[in-house]
PDB file of N, CA and C in Angstrom:
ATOM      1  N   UNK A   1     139.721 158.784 100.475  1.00  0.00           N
ATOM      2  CA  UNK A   1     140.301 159.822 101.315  1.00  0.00           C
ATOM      3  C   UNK A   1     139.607 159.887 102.664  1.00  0.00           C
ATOM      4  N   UNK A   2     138.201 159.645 102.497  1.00  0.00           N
ATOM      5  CA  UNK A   2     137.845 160.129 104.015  1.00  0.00           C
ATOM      6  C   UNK A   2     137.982 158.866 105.108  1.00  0.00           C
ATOM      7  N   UNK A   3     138.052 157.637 104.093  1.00  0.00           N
ATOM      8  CA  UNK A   3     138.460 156.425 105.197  1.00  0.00           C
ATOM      9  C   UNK A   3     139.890 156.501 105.995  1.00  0.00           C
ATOM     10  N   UNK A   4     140.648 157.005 104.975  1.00  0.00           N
ATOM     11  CA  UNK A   4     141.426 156.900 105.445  1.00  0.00           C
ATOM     12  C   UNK A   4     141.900 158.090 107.098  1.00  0.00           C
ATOM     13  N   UNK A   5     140.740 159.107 106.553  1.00  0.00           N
ATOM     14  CA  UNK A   5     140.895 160.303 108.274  1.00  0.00           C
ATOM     15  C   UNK A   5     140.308 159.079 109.122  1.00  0.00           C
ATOM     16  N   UNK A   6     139.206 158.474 108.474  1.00  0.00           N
ATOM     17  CA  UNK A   6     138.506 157.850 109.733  1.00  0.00           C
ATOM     18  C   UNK A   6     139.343 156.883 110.342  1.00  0.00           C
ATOM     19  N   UNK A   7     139.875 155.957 109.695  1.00  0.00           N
ATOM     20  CA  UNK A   7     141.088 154.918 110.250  1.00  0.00           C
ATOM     21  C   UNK A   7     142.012 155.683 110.856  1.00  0.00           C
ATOM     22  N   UNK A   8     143.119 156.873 110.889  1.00  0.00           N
ATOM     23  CA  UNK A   8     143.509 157.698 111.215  1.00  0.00           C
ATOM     24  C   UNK A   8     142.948 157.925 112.401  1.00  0.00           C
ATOM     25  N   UNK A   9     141.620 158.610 112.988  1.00  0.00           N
ATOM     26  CA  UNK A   9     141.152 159.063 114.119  1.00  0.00           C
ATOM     27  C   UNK A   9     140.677 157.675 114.807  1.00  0.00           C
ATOM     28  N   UNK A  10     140.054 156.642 114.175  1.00  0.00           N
ATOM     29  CA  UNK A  10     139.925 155.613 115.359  1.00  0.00           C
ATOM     30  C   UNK A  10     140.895 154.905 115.556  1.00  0.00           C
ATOM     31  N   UNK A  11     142.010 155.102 115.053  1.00  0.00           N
ATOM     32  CA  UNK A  11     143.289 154.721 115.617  1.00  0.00           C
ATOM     33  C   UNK A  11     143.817 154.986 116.900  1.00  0.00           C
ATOM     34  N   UNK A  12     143.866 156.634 116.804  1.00  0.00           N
ATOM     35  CA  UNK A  12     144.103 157.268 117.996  1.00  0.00           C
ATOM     36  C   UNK A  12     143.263 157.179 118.968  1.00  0.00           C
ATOM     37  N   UNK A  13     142.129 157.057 119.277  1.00  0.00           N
ATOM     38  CA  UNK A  13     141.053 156.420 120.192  1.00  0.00           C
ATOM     39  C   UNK A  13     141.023 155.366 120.495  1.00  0.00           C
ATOM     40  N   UNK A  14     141.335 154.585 119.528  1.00  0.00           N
ATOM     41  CA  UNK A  14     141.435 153.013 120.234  1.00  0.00           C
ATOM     42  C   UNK A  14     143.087 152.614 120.960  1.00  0.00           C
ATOM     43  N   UNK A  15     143.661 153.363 120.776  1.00  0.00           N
ATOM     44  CA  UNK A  15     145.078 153.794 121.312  1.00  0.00           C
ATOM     45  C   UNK A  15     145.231 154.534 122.577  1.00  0.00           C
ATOM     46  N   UNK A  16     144.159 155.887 122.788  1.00  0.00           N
ATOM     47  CA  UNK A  16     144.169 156.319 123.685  1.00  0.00           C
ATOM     48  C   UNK A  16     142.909 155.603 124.542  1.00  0.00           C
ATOM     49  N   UNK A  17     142.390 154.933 124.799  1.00  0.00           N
ATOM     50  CA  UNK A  17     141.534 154.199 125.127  1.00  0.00           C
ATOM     51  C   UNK A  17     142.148 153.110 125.611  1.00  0.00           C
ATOM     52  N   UNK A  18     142.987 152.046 125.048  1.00  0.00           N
ATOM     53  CA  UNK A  18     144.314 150.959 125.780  1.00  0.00           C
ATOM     54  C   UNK A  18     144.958 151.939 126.703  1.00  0.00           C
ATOM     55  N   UNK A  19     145.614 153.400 126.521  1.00  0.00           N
ATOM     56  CA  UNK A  19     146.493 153.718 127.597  1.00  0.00           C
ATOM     57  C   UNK A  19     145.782 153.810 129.142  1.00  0.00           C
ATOM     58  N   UNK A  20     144.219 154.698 128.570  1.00  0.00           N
ATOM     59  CA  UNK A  20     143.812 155.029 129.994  1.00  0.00           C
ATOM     60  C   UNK A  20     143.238 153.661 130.420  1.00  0.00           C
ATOM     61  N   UNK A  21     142.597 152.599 130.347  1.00  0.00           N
ATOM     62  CA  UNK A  21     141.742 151.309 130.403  1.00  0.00           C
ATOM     63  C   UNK A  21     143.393 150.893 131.478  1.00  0.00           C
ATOM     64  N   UNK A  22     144.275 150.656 130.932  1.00  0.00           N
ATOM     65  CA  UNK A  22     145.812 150.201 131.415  1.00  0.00           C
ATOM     66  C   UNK A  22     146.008 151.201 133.125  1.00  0.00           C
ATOM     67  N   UNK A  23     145.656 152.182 133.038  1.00  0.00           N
ATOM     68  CA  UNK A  23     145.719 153.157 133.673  1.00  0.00           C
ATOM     69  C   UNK A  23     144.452 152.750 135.061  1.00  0.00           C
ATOM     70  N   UNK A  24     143.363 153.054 134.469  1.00  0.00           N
ATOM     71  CA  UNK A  24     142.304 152.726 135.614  1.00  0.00           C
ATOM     72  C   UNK A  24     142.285 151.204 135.816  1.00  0.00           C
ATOM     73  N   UNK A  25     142.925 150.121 135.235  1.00  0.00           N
ATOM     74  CA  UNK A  25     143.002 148.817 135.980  1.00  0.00           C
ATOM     75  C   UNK A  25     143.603 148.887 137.388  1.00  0.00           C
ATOM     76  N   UNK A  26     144.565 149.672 137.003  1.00  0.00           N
ATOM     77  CA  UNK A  26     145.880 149.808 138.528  1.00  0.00           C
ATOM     78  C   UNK A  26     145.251 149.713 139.620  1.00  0.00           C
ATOM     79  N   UNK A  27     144.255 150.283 140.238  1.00  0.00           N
ATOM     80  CA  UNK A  27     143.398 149.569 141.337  1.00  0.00           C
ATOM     81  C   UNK A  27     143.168 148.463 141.612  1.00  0.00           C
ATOM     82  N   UNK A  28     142.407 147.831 140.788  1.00  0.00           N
ATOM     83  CA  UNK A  28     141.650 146.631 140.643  1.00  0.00           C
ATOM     84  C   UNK A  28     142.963 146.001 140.780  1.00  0.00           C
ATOM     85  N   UNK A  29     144.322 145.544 139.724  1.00  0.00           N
ATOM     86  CA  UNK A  29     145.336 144.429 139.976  1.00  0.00           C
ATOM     87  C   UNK A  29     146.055 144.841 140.921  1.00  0.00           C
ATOM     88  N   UNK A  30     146.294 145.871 141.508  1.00  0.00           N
ATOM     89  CA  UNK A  30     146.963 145.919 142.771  1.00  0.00           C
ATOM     90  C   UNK A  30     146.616 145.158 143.923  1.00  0.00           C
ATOM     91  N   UNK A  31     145.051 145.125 144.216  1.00  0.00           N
ATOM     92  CA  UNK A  31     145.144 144.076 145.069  1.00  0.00           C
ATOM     93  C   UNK A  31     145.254 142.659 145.271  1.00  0.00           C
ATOM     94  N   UNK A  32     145.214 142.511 143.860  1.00  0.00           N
ATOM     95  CA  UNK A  32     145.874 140.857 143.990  1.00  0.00           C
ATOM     96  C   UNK A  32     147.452 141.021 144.083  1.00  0.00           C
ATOM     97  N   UNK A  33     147.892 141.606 143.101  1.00  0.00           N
ATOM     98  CA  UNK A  33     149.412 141.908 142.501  1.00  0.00           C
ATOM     99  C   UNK A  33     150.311 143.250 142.848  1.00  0.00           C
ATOM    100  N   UNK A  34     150.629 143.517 143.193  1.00  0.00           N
ATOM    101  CA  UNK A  34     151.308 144.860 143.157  1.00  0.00           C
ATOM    102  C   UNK A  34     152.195 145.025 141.645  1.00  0.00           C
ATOM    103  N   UNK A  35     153.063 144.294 141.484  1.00  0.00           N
ATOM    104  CA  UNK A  35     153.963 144.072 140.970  1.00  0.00           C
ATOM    105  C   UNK A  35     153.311 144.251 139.467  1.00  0.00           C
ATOM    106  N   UNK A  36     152.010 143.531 138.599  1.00  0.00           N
ATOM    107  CA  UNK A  36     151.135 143.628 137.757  1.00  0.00           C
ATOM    108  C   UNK A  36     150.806 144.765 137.807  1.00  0.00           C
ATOM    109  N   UNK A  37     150.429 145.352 138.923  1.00  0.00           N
ATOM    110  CA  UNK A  37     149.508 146.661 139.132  1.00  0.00           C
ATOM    111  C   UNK A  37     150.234 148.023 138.486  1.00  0.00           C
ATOM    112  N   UNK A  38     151.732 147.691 139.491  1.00  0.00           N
ATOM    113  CA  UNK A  38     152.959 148.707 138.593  1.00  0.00           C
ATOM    114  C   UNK A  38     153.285 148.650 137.548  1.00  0.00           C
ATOM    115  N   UNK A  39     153.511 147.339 136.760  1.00  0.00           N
ATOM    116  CA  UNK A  39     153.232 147.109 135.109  1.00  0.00           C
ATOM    117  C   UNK A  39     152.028 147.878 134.261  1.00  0.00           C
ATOM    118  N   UNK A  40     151.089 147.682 134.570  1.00  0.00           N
ATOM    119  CA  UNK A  40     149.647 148.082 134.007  1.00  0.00           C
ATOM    120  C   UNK A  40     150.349 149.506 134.306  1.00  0.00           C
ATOM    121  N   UNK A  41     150.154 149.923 135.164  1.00  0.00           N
ATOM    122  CA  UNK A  41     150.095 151.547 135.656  1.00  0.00           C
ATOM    123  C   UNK A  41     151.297 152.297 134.264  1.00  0.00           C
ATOM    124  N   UNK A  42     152.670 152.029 134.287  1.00  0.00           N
ATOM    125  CA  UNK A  42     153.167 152.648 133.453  1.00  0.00           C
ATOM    126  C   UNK A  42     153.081 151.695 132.212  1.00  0.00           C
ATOM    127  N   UNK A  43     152.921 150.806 131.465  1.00  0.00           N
ATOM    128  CA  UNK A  43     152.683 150.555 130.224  1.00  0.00           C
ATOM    129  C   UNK A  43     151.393 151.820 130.253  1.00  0.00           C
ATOM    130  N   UNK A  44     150.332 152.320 130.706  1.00  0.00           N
ATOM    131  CA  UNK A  44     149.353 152.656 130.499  1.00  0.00           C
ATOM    132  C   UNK A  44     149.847 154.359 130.149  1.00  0.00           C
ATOM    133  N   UNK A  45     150.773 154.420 130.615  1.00  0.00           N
ATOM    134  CA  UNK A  45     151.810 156.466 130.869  1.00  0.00           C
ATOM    135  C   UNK A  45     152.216 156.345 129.208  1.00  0.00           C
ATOM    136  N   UNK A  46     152.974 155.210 129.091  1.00  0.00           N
ATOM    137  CA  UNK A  46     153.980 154.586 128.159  1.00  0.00           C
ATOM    138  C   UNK A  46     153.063 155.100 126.819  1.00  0.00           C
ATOM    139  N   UNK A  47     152.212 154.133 126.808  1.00  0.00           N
ATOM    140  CA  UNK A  47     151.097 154.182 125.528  1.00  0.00           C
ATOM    141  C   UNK A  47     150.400 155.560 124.936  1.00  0.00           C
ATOM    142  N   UNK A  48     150.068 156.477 126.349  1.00  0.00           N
ATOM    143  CA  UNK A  48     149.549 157.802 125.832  1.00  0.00           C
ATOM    144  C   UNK A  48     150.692 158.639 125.322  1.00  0.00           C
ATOM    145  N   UNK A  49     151.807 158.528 126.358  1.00  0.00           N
ATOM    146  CA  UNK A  49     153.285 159.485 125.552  1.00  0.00           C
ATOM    147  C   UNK A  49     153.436 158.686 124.346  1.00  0.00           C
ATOM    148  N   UNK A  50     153.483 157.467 123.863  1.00  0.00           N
ATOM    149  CA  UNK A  50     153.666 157.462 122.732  1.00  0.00           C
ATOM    150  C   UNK A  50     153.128 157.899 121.611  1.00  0.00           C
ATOM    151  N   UNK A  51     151.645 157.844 121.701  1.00  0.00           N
ATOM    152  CA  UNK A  51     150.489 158.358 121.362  1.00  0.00           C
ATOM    153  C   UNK A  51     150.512 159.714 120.675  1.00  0.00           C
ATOM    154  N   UNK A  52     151.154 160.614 121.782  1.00  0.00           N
ATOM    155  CA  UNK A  52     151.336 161.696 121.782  1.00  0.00           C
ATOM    156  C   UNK A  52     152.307 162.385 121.195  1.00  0.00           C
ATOM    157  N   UNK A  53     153.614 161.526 121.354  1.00  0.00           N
ATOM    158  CA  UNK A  53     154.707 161.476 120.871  1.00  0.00           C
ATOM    159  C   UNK A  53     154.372 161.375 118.958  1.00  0.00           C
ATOM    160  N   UNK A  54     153.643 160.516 118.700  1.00  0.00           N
ATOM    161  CA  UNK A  54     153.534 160.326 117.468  1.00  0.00           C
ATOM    162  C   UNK A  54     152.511 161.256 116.876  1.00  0.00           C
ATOM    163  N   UNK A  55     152.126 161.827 117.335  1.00  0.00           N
ATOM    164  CA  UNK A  55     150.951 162.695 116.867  1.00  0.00           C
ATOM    165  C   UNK A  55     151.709 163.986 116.690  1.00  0.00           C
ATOM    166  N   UNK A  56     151.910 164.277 117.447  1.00  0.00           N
ATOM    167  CA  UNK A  56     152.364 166.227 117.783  1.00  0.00           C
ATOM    168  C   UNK A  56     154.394 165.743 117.653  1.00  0.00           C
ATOM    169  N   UNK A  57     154.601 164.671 117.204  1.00  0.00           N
ATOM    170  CA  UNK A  57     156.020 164.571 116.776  1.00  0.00           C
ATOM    171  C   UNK A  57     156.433 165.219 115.148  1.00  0.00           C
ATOM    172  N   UNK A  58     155.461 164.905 114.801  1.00  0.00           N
ATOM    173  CA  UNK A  58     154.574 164.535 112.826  1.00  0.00           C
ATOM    174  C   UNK A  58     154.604 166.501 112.436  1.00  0.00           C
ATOM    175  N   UNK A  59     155.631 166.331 111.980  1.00  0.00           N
ATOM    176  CA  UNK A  59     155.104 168.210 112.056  1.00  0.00           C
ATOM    177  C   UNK A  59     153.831 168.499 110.990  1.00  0.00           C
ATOM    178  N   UNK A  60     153.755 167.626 109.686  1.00  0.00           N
ATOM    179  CA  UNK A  60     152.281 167.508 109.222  1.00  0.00           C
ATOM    180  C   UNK A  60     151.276 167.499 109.902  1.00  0.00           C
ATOM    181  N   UNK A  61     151.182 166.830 111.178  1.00  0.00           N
ATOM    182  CA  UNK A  61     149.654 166.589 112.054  1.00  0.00           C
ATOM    183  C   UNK A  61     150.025 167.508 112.460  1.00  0.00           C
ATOM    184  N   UNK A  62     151.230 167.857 113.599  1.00  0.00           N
ATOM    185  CA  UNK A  62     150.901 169.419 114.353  1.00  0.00           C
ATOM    186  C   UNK A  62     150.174 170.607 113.483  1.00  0.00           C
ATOM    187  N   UNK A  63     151.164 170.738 112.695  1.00  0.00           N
ATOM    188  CA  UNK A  63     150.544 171.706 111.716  1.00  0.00           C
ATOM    189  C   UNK A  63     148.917 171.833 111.106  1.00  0.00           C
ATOM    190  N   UNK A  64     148.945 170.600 110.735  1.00  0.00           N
ATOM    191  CA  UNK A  64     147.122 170.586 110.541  1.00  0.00           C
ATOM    192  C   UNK A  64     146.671 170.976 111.712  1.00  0.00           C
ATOM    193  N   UNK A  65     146.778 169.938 113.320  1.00  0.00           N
ATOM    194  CA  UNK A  65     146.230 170.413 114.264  1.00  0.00           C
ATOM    195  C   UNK A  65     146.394 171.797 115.026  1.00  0.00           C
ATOM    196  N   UNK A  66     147.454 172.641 114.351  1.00  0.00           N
ATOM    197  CA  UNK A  66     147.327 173.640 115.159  1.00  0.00           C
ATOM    198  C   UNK A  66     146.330 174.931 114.420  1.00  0.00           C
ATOM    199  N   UNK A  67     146.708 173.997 113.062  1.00  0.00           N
ATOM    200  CA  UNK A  67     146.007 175.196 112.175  1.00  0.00           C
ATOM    201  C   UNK A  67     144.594 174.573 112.254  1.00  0.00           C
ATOM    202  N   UNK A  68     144.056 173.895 112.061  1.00  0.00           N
ATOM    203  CA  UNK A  68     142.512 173.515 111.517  1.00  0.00           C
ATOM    204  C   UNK A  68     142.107 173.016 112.950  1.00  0.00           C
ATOM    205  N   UNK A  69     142.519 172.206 114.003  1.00  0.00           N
ATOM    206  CA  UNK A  69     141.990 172.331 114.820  1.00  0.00           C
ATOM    207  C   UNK A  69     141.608 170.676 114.869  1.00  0.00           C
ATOM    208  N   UNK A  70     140.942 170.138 116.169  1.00  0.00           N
ATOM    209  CA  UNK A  70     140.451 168.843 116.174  1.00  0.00           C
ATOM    210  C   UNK A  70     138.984 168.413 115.542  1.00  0.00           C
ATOM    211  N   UNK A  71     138.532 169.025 114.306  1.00  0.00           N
ATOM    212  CA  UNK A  71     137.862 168.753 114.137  1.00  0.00           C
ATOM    213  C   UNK A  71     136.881 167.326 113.256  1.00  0.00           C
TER     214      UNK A  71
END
């Protein structure tokens, strides 16, 4: 049981961690690329709404999370 919270929560971290990483590249490939740079930039939007989407979509997780909290 508790592996499975833990796989569960480093899921979402290593998930929300690809969106923003996708996110703060956009600098850096813009100046070679623009075109890359605008790719990176919203795949990086893309990944956290999904993220998010799947989390607080789940009325089980909302519910835990609204009741018990992020702990």
């Amino acid at each position: 049981m508790i592996f499975e919270t833990l796989t569960g929560q480093l899921s979402v971290v290593i998930t929300l961690a690809l969106g923003v990483l996708l996110i703060v590249l956009y600098p850096l490939i813009h100046k070679e690329n623009r075109y890359f740079a605008w790719i990176s930039f919203v795949m990086g939007i893309v990944v956290i709404l999904l993220l998010l989407w799947f989390t607080f979509g789940n009325e089980v997780i909302r519910d835990l999370i609204l009741h018990h909290g992020l702990q």
